[in-house]
Protein backbone atom coordinates (compact mmCIF):
# COMPACT_ATOMS: atom_id res chain seq x y z
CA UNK A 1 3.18 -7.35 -8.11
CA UNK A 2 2.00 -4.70 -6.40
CA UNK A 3 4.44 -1.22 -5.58
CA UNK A 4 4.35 1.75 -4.06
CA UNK A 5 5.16 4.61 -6.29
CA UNK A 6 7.70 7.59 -4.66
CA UNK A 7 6.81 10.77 -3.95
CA UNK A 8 3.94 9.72 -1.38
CA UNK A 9 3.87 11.03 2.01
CA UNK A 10 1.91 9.56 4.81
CA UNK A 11 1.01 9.78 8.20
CA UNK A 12 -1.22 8.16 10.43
CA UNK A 13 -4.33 9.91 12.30
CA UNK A 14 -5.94 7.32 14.92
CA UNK A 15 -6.58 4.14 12.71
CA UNK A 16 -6.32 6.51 9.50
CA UNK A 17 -4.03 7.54 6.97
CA UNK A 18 -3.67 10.69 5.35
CA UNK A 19 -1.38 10.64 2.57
CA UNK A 20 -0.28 12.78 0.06
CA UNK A 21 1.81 13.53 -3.34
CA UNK A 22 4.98 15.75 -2.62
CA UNK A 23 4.49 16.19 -6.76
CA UNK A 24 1.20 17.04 -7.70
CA UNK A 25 0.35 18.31 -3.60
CA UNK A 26 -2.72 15.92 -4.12
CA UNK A 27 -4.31 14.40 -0.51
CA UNK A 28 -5.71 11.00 0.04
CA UNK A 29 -7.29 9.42 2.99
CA UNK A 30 -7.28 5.90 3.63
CA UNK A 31 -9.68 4.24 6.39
CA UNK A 32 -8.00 1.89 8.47
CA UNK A 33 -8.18 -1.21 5.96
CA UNK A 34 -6.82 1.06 3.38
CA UNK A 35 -4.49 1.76 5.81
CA UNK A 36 -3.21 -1.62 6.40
CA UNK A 37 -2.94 -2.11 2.80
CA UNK A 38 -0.60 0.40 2.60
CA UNK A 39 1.56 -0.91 4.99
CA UNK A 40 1.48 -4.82 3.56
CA UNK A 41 2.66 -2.91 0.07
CA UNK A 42 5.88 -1.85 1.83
CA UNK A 43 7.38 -4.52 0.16
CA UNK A 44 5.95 -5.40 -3.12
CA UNK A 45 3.32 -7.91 -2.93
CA UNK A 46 0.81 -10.34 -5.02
CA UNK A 47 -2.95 -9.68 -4.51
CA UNK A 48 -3.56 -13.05 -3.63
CA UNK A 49 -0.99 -12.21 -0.63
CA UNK A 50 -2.93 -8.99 -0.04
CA UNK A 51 -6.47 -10.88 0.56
CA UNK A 52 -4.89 -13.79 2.68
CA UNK A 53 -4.08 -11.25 5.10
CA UNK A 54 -6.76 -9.36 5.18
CA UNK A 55 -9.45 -12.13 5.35
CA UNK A 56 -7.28 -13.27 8.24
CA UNK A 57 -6.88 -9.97 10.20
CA UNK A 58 -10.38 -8.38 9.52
CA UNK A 59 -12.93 -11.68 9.68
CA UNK A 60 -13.66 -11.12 6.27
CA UNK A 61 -14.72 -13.55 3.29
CA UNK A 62 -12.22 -14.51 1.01
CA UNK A 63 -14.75 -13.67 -2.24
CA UNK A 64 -15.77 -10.24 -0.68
CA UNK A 65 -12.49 -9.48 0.10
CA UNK A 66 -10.91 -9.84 -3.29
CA UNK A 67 -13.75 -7.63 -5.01
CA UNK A 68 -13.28 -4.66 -2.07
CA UNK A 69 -9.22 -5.04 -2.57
CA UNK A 70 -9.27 -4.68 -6.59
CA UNK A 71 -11.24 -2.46 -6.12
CA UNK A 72 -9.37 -0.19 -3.83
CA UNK A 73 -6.36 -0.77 -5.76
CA UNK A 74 -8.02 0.31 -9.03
CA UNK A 75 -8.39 3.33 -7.46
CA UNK A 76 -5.46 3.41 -6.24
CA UNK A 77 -3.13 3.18 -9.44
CA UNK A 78 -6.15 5.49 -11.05
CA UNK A 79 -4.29 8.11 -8.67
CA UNK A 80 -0.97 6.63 -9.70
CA UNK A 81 -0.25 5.53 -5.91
CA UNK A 82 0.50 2.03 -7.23
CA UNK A 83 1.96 0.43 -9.64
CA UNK A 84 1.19 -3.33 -10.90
C-alpha cells in the first residue's frame, strides 16, 4: 500500500503542485501526473490501482505506465513523501 506521510503541505499552481515539508522546509514540484498521483494516494492505494487509473485518464500504455509510476514513487519515498 501506498501512504502519504504527514507533515506535507501542498498547493496547486495551474495543473501543478508545489508541495512542501513543514519539517525539514524542503520543496517539491509535481507536474500534473505527479499531481494526480498525489491526489489518488489520499487514501492509501495499491500500485496496480495507481496505473489502472492513470492508463485510463492519460491514454497511456499499461507497461510504460508502470515503469514511469515506480519510478516516480521511488523518488518519492527517497524524499520520504511516501510510505509503502
Amino acid at each position: 500500500m501506498i501512504t502519504r506521510r504527514q507533515g506535507w503541505i501542498a498547493a496547486k499552481v495551474g495543473d501543478d503542485l508545489v508541495m512542501m515539508s513543514v519539517e525539514t522546509g524542503v520543496y517539491i514540484g509535481l507536474n500534473s501526473v505527479g499531481a494526480r498521483i498525489w491526489e489518488l494516494i489520499e487514501a492509501p492505494a495499491e500500485v496496480d490501482e495507481l496505473v489502472a487509473r492513470l492508463t485510463e485518464e492519460f491514454d497511456a500504455a499499461p507497461d510504460a505506465c508502470r515503469r514511469d509510476v515506480e519510478a516516480f514513487l521511488a523518488d518519492l519515498e527517497g524524499r520520504q513523501v511516501i510510505s509503502r
